[in-house]
N, C-alpha and C. Protein backbone atom coordinates (compact mmCIF):
# COMPACT_ATOMS: atom_id res chain seq x y z
N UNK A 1 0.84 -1.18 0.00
CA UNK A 1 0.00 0.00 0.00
C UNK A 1 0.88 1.24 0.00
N UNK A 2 0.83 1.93 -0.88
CA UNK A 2 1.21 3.16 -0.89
C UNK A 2 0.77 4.22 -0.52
N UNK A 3 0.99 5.58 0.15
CA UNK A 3 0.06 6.50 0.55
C UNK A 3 0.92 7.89 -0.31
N UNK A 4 -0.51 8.11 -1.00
CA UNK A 4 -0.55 9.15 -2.00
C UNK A 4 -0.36 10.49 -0.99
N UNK A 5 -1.18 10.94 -0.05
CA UNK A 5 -1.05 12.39 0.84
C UNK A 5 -1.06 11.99 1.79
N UNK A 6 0.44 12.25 2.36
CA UNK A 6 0.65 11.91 4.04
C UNK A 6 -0.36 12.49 5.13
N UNK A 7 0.08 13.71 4.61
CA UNK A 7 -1.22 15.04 5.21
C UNK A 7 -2.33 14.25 5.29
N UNK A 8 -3.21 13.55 4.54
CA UNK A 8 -4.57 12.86 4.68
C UNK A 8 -4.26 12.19 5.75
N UNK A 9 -4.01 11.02 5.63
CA UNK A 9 -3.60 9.67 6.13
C UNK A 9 -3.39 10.33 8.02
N UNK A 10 -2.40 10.97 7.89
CA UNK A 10 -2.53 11.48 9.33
C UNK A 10 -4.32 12.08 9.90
N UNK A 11 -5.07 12.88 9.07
CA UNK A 11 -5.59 13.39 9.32
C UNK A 11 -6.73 12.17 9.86
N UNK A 12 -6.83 11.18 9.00
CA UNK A 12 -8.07 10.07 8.79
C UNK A 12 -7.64 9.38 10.24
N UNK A 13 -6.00 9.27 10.42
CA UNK A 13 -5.85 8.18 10.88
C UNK A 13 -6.56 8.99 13.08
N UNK A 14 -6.34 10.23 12.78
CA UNK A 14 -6.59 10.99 14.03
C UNK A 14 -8.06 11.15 14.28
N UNK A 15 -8.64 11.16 13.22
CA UNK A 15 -10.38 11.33 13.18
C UNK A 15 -10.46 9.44 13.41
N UNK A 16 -9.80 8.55 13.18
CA UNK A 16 -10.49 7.24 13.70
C UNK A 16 -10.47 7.08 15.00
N UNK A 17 -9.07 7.35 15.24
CA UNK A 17 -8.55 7.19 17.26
C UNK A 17 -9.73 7.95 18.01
N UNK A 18 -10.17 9.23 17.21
CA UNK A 18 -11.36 10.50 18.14
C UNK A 18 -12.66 9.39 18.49
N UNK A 19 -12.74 8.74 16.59
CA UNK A 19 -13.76 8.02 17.34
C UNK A 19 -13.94 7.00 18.00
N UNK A 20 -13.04 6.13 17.95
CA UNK A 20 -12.59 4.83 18.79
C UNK A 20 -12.86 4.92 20.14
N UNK A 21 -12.14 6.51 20.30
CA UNK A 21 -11.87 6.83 21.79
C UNK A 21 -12.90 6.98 22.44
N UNK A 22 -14.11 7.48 21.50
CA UNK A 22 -15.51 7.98 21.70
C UNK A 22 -16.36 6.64 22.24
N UNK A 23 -16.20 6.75 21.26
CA UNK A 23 -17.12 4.68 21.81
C UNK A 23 -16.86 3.80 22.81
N UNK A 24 -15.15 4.16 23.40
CA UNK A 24 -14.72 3.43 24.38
C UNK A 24 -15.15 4.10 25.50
N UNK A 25 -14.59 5.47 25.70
CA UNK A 25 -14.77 6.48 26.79
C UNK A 25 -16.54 6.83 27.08
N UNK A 26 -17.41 6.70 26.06
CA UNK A 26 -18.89 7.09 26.89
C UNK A 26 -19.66 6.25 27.54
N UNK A 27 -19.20 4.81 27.34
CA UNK A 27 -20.26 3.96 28.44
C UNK A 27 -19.31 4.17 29.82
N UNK A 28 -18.04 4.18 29.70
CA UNK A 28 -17.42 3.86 30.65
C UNK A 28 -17.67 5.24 31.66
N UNK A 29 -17.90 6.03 31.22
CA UNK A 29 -18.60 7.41 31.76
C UNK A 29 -19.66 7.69 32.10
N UNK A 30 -20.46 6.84 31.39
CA UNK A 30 -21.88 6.87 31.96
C UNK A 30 -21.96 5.70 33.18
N UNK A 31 -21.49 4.84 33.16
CA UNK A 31 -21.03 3.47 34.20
C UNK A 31 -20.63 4.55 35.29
N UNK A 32 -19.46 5.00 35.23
CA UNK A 32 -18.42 5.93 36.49
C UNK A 32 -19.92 7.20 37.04
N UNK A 33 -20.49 8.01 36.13
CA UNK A 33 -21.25 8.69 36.70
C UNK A 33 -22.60 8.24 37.38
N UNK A 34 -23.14 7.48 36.92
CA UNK A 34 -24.24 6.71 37.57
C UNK A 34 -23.65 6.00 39.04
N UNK A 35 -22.76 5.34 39.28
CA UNK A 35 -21.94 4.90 40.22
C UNK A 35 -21.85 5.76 41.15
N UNK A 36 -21.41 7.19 40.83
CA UNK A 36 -20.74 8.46 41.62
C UNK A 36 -22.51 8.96 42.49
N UNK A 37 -23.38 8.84 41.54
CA UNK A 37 -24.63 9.79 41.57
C UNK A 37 -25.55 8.97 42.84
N UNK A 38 -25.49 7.62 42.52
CA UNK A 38 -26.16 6.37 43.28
C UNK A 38 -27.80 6.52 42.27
N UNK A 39 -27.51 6.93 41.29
CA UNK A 39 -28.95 6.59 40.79
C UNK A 39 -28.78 6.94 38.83
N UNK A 40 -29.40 6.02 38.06
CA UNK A 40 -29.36 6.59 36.97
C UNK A 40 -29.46 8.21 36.63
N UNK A 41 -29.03 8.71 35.64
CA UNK A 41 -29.46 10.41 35.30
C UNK A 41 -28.78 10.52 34.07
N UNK A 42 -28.76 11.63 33.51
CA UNK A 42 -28.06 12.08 32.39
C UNK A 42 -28.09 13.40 32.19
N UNK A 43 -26.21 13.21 32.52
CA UNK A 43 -25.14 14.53 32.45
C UNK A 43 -24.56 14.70 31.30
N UNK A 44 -23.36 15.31 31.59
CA UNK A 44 -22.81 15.67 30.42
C UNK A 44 -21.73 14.25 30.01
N UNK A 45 -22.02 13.45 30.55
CA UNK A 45 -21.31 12.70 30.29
C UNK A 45 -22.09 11.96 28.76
N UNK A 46 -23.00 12.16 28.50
CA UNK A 46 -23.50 11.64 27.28
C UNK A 46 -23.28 12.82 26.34
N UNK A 47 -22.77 13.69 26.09
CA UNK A 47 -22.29 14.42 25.48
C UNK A 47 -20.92 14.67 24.98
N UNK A 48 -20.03 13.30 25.67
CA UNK A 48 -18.84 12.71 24.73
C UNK A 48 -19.09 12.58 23.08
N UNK A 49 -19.58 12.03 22.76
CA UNK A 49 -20.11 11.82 20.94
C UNK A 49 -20.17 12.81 20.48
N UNK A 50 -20.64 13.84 20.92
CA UNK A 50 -20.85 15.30 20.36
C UNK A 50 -19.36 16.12 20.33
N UNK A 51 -18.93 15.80 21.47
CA UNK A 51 -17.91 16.84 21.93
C UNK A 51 -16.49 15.99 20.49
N UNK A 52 -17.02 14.69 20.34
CA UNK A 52 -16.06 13.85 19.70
C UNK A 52 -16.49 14.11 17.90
N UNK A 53 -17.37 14.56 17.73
CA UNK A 53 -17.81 15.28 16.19
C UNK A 53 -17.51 16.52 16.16
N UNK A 54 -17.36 17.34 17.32
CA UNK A 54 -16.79 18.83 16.79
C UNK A 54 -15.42 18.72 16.68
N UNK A 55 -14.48 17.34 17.00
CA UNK A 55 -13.41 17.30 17.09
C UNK A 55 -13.29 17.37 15.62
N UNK A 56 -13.89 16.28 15.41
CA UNK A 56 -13.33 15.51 14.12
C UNK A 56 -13.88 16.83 12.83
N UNK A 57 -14.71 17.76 13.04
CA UNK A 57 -15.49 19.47 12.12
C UNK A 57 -13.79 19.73 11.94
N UNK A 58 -14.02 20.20 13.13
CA UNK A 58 -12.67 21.79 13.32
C UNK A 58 -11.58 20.37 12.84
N UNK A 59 -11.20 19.44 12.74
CA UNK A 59 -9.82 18.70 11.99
C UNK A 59 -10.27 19.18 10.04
N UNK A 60 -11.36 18.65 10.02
CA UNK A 60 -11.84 18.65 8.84
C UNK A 60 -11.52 20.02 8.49
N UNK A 61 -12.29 20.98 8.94
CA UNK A 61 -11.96 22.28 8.35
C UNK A 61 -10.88 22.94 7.96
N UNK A 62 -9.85 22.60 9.37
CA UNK A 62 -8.43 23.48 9.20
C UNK A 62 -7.76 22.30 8.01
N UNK A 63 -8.19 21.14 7.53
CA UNK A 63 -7.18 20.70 6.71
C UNK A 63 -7.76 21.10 5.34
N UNK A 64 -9.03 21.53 5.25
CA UNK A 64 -9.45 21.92 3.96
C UNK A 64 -9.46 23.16 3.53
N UNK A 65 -8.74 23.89 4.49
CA UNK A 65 -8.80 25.52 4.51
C UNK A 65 -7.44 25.25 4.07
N UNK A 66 -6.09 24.29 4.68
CA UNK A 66 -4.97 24.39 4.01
C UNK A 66 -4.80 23.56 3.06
N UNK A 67 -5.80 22.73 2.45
CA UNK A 67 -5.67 22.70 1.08
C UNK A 67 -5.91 23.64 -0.14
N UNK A 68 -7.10 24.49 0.11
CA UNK A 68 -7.16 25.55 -0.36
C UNK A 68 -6.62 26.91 -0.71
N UNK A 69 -5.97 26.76 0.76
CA UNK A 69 -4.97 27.68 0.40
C UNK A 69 -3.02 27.22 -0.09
N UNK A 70 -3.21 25.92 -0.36
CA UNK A 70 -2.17 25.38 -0.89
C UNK A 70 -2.47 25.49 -2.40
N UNK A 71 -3.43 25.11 -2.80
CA UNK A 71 -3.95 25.00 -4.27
C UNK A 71 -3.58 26.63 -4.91
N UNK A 72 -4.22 27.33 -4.17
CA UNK A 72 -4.04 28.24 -3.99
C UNK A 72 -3.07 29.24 -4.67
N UNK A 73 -1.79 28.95 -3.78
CA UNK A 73 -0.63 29.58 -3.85
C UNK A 73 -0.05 28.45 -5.27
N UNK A 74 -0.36 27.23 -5.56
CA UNK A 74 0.39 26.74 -6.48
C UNK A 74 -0.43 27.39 -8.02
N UNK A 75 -1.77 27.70 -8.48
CA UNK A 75 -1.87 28.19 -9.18
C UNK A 75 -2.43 29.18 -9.23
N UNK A 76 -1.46 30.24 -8.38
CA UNK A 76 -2.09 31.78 -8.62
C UNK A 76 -3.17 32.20 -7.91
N UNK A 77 -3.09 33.71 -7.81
CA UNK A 77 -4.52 34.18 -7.27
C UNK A 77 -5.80 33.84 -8.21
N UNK A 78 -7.13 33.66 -8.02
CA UNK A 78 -8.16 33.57 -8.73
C UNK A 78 -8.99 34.16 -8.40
């Protein structure tokens, strides 16, 4: 396997770990807070997933803002 844009590959490979991490870290948070509380509820601890999609926006954005402005500078102002 060859990798055509390093730049990607990093980027994909950091948006998988966000979500990996996501899926691992919110039961185990909702387990730890229910535990802490002595009774079911819902905190912010179910708001891992969310907090784990604005991660993965703002990655998305800043790498498509510096592709754009890579393209950019290679052919000229437009």
């Amino acid at each position: 396997m060859r990798i055509r844009n390093k730049k990607k590959f990093i980027i994909r490979t950091i948006e998988t770990l966000i979500i990996l991490t996501t899926i691992i870290l919110t039961p185990i948070a909702i387990i730890y807070a229910n535990k802490i509380r002595g009774h079911t509820a819902y905190g912010g601890e179910w708001l891992i997933p969310i907090f784990g999609l604005i991660l993965i926006l703002i990655i998305e954005t800043i790498y498509e803002e510096s592709e754009e402005k890579k393209g950019k500078s290679k052919h000229g102002k437009r």
